[in-house]
N, C-alpha and C. Protein backbone atom coordinates (compact mmCIF):
# COMPACT_ATOMS: atom_id res chain seq x y z
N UNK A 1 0.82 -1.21 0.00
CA UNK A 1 0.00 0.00 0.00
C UNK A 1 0.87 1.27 0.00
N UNK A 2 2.01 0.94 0.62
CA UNK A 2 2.73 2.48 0.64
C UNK A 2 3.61 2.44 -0.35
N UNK A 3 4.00 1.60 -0.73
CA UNK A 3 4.55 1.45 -2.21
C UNK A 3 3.81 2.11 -3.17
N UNK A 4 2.30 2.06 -3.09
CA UNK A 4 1.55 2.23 -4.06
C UNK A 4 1.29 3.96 -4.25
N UNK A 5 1.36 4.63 -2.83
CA UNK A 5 1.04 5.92 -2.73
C UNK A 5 3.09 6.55 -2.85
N UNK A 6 3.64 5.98 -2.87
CA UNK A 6 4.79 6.60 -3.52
C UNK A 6 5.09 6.45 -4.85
N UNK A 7 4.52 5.72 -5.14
CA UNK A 7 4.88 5.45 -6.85
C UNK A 7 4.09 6.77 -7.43
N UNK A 8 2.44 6.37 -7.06
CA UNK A 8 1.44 7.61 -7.82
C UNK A 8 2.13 9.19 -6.86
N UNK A 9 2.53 9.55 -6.15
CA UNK A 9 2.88 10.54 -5.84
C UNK A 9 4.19 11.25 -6.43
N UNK A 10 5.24 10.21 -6.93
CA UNK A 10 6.36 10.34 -7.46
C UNK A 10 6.38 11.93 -8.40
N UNK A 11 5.57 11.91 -9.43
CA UNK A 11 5.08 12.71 -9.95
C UNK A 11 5.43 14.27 -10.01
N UNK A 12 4.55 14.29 -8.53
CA UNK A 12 4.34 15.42 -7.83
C UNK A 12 5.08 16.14 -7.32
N UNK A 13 6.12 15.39 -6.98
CA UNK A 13 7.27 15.41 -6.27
C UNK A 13 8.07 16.00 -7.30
N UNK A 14 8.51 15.12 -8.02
CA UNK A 14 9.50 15.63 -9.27
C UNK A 14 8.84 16.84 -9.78
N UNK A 15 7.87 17.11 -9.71
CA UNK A 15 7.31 18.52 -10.61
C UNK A 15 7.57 19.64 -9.47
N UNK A 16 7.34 19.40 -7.93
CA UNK A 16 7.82 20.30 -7.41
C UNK A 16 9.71 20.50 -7.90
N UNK A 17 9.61 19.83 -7.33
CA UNK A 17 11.43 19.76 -7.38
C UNK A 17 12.12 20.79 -8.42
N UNK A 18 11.11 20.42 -9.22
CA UNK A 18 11.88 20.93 -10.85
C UNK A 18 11.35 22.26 -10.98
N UNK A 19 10.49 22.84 -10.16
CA UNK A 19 9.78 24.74 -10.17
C UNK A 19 10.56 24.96 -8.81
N UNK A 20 11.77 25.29 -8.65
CA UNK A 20 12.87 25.83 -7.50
C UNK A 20 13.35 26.82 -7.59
N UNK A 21 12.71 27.94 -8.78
CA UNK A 21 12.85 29.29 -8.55
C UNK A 21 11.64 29.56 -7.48
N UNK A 22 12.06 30.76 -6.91
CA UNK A 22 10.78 31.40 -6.32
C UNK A 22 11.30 33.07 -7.17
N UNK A 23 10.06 33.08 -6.82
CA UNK A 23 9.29 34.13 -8.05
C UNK A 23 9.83 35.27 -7.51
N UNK A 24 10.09 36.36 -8.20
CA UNK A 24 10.76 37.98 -8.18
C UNK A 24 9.44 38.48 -7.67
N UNK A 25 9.96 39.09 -6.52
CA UNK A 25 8.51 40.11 -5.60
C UNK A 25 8.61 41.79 -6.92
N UNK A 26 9.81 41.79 -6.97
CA UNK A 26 9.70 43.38 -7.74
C UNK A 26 10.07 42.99 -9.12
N UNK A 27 9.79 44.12 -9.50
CA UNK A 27 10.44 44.40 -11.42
C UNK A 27 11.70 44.61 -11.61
N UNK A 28 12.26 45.15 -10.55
CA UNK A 28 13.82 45.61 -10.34
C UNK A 28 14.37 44.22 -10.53
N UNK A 29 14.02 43.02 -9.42
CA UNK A 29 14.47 42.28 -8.85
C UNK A 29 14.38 41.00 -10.25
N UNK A 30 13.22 41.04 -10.71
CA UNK A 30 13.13 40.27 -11.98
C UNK A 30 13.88 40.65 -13.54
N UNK A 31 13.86 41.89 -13.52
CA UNK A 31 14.66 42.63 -14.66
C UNK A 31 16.18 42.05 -14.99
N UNK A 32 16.58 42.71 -13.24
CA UNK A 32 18.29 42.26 -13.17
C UNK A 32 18.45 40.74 -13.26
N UNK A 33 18.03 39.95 -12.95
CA UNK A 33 17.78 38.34 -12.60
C UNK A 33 17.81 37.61 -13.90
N UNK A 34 16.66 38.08 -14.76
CA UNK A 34 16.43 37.63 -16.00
C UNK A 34 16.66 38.26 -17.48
N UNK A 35 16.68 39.88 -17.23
CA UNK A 35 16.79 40.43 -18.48
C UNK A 35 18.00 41.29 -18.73
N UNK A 36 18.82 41.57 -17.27
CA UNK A 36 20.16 42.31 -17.70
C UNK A 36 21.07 41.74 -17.76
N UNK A 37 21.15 40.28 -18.15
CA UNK A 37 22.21 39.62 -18.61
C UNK A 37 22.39 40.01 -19.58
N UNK A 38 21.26 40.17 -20.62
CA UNK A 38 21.26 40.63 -22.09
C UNK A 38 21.39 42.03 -22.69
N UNK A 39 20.20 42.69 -21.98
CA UNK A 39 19.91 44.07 -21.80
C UNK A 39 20.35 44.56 -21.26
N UNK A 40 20.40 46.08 -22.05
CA UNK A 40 20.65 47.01 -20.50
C UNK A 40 19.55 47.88 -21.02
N UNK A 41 19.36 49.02 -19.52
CA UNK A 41 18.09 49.46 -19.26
C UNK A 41 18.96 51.19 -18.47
N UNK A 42 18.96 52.18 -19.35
CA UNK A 42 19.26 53.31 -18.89
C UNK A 42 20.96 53.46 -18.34
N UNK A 43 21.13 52.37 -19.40
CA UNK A 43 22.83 52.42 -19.15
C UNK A 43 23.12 51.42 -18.23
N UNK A 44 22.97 50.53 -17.92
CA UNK A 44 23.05 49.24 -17.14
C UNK A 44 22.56 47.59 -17.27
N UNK A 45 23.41 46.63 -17.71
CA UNK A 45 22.86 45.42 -18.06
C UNK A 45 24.08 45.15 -19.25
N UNK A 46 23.64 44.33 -20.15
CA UNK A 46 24.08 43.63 -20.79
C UNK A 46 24.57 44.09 -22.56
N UNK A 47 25.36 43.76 -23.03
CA UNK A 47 25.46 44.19 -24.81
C UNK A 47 24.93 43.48 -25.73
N UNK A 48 24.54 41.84 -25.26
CA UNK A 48 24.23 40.95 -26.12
C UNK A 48 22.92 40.99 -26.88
N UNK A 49 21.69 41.55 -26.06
CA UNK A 49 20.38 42.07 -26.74
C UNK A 49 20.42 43.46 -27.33
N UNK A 50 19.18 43.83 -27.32
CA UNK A 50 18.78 45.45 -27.58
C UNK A 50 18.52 46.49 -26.26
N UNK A 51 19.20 47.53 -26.06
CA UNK A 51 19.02 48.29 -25.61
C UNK A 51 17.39 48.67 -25.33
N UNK A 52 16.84 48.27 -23.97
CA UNK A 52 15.47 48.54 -23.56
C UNK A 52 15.13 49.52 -23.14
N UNK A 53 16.45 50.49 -23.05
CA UNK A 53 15.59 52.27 -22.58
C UNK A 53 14.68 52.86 -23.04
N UNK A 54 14.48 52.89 -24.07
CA UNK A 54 13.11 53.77 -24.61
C UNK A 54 12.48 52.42 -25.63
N UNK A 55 12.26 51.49 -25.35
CA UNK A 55 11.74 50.05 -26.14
C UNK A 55 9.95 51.08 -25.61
N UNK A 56 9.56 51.54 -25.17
CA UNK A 56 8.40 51.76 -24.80
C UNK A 56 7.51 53.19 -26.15
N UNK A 57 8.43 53.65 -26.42
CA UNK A 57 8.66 54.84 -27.41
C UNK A 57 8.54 53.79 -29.36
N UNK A 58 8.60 52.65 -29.52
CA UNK A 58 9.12 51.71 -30.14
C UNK A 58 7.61 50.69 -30.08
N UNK A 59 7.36 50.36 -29.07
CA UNK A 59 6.99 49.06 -29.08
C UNK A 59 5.52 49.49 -28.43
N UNK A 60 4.60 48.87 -28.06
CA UNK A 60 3.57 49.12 -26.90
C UNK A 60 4.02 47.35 -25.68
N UNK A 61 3.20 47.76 -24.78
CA UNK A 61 3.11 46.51 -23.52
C UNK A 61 2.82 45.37 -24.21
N UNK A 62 1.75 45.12 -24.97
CA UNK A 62 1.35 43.71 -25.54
C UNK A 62 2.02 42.95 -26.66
N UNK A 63 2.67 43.96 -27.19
CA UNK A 63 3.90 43.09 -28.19
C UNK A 63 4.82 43.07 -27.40
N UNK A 64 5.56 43.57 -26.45
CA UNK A 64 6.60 43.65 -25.08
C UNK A 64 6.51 42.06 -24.41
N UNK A 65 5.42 42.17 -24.01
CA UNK A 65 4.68 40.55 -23.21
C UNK A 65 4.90 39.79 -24.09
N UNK A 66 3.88 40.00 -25.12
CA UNK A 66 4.36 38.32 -26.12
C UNK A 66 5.69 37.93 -26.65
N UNK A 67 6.61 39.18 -27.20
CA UNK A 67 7.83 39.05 -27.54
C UNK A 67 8.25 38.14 -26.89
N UNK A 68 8.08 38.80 -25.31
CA UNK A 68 8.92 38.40 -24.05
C UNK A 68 8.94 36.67 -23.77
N UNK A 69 7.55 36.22 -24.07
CA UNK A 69 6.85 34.96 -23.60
C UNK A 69 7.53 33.82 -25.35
N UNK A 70 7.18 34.56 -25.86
CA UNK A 70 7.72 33.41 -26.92
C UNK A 70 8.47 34.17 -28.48
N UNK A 71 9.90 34.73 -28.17
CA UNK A 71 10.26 35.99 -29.56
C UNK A 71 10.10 34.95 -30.49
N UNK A 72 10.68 33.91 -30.59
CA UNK A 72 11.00 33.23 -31.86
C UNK A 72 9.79 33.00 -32.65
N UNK A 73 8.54 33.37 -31.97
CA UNK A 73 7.02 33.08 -32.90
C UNK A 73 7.49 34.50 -33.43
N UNK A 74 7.98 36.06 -33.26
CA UNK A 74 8.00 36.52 -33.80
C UNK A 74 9.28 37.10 -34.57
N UNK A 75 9.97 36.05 -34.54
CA UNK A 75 11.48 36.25 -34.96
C UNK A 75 12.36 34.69 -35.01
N UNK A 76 11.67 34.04 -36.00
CA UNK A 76 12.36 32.46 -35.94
C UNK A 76 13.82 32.30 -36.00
N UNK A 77 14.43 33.08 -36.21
CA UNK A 77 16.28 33.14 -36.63
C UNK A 77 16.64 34.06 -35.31
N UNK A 78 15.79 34.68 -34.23
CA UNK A 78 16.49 35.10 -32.88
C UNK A 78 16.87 34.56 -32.17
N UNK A 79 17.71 35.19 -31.53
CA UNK A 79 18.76 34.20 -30.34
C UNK A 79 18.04 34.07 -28.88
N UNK A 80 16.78 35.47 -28.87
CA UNK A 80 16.59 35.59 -27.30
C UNK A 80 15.86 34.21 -27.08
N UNK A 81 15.73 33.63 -25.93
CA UNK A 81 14.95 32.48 -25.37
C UNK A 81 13.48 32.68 -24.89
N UNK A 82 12.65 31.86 -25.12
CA UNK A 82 11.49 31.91 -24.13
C UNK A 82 11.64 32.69 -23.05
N UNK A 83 10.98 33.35 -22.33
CA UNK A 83 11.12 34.13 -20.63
C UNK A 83 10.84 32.90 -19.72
N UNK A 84 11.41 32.83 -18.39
CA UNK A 84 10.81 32.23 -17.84
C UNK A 84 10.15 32.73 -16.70
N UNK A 85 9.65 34.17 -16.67
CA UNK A 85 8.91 35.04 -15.81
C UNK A 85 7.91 34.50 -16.27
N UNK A 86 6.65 34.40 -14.90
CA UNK A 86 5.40 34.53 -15.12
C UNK A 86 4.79 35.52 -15.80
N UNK A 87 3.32 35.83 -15.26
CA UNK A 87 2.55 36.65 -16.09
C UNK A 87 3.04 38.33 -15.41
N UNK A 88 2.96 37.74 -13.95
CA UNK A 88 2.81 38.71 -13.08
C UNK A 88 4.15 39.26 -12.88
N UNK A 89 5.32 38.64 -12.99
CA UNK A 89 6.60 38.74 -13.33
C UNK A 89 6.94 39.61 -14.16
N UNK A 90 6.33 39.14 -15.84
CA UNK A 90 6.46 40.16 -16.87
C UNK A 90 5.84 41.57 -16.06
N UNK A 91 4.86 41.67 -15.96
CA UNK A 91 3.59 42.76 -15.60
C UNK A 91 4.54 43.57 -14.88
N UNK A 92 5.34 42.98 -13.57
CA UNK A 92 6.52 43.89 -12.78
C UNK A 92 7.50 44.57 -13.60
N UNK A 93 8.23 43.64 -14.49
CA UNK A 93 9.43 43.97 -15.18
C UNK A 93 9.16 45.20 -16.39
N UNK A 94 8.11 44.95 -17.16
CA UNK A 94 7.41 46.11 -17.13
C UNK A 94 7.13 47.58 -16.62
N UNK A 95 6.26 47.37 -15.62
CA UNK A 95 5.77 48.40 -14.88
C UNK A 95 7.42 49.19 -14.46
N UNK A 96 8.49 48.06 -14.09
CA UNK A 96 9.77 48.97 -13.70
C UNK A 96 10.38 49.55 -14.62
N UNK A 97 10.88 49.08 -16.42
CA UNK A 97 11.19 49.73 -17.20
C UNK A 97 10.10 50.88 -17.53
N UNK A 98 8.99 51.00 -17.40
CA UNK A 98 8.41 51.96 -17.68
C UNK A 98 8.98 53.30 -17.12
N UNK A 99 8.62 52.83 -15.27
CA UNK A 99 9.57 53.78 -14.34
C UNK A 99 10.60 54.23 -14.86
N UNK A 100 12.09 53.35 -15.35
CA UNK A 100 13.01 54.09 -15.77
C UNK A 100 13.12 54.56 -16.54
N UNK A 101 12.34 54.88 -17.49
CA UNK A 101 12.43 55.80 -18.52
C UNK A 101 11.59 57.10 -17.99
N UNK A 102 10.88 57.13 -16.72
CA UNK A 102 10.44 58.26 -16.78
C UNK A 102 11.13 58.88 -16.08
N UNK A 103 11.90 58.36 -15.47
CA UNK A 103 12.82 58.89 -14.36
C UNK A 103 13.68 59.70 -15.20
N UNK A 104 14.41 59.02 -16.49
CA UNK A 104 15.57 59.71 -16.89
C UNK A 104 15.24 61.04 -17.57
N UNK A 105 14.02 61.47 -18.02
CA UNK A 105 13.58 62.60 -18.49
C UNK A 105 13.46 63.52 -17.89
């Protein structure tokens, strides 16, 4: 019997195991984590992507999100990867590049 409830539980287990990020409380905190390896954002981050300082001037939020969630549907020969921010993740990382661009004006 307990054989039986570890086998069917196995599962569950391994699926926790394997979601061992915990999630970015801020946009700051998710930005730097996940997107300024690549990016940089008001002079800070990365050379390997595109410069995201004024991406808002360029782009709107809902092509931003989907880009973010899957580019290669809109760019099959790009290098960037899937995101692995949530919804609410993106929504932060967002809301904070927005901030820095208003800041720098």
């Amino acid at each position: 019997m307990i054989r039986w409830m570890i086998v069917l539980l196995m599962p569950f287990f391994f699926a926790v195991a394997s979601c061992g990020r915990a999630e970015y409380a801020t946009g700051e905190q998710a930005y730097r984590g996940e997107c300024a390896k690549c990016h940089k954002l008001v002079g800070n981050g990365g050379t390997k992507g595109p410069d995201l300082t004024d991406i808002f001037q360029k782009k709107d939020a809902f092509y931003i999100r989907e880009y973010t969630k899957d580019p290669r549907s809109f760019k099959p020969d790009g290098t960037m990867p899937p995101s692995k921010l949530t919804d609410r993740e993106i929504d932060l990382v967002l809301e904070y590049m927005k901030e820095q661009g208003r800041s720098r004006k």
